[in-house]
Protein backbone atom coordinates (compact mmCIF):
# COMPACT_ATOMS: atom_id res chain seq x y z
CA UNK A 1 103.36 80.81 91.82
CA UNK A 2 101.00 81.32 94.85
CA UNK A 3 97.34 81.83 94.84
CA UNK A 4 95.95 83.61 97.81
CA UNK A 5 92.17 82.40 98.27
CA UNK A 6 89.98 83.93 101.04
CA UNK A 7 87.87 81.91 103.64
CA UNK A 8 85.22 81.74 101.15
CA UNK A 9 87.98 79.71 98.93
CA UNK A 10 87.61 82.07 96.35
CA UNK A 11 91.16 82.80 94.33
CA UNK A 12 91.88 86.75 95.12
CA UNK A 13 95.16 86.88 93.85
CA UNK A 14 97.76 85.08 91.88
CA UNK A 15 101.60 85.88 91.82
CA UNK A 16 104.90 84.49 92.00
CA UNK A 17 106.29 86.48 94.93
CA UNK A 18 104.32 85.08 98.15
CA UNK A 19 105.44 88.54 99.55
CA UNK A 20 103.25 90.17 97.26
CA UNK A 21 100.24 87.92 98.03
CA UNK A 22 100.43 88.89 101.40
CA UNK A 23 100.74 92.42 100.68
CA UNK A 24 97.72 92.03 98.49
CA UNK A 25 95.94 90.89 101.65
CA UNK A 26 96.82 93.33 103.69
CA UNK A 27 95.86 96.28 101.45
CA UNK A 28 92.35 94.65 101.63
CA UNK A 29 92.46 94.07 105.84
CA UNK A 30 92.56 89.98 104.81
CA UNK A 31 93.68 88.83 108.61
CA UNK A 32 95.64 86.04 108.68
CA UNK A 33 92.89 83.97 109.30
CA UNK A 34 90.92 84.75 106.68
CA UNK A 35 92.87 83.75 103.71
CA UNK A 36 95.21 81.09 102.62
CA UNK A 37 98.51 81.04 100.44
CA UNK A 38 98.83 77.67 98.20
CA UNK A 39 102.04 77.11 96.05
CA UNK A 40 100.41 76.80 92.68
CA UNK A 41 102.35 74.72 90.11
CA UNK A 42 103.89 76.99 86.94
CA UNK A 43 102.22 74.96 84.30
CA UNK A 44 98.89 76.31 84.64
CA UNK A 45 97.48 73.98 81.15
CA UNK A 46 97.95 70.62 83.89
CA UNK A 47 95.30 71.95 86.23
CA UNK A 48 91.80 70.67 85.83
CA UNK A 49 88.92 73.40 86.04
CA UNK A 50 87.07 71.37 87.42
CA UNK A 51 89.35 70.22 90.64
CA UNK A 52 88.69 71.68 94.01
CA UNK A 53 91.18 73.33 96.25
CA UNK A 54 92.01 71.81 99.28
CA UNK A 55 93.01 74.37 101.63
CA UNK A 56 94.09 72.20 104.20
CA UNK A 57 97.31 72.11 101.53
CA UNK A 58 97.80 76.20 102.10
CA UNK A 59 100.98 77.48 103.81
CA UNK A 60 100.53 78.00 107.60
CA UNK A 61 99.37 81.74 108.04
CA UNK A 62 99.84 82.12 112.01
């Protein structure tokens, strides 16, 4: 799964094809610098709601 999040570091858009998380950005003129992809783990009950992103962890966009 990937989780596109936008410079703000709010979560956009969640899917499992990083292709479409990119598309998903582009429809909405996100430049590559102004969102992040992070490879979120399939077992979405182990996250903690209350843990913050750190989006230094995100997939190189340039």
């Amino acid at each position: 799964m990937y989780g596109l999040y936008d410079k703000e570091g709010i979560l956009r858009f969640v899917d499992s094809d990083k292709d479409a998380c990119i598309a998903y950005a582009e429809l909405f003129e996100l430049g590559s610098t102004n969102y992040c992809l992070i490879d979120l783990p399939n077992d979405t009950k182990k996250i903690n709601s209350k843990a913050t992103i750190d989006q230094s962890l995100g997939v190189n966009n340039n």
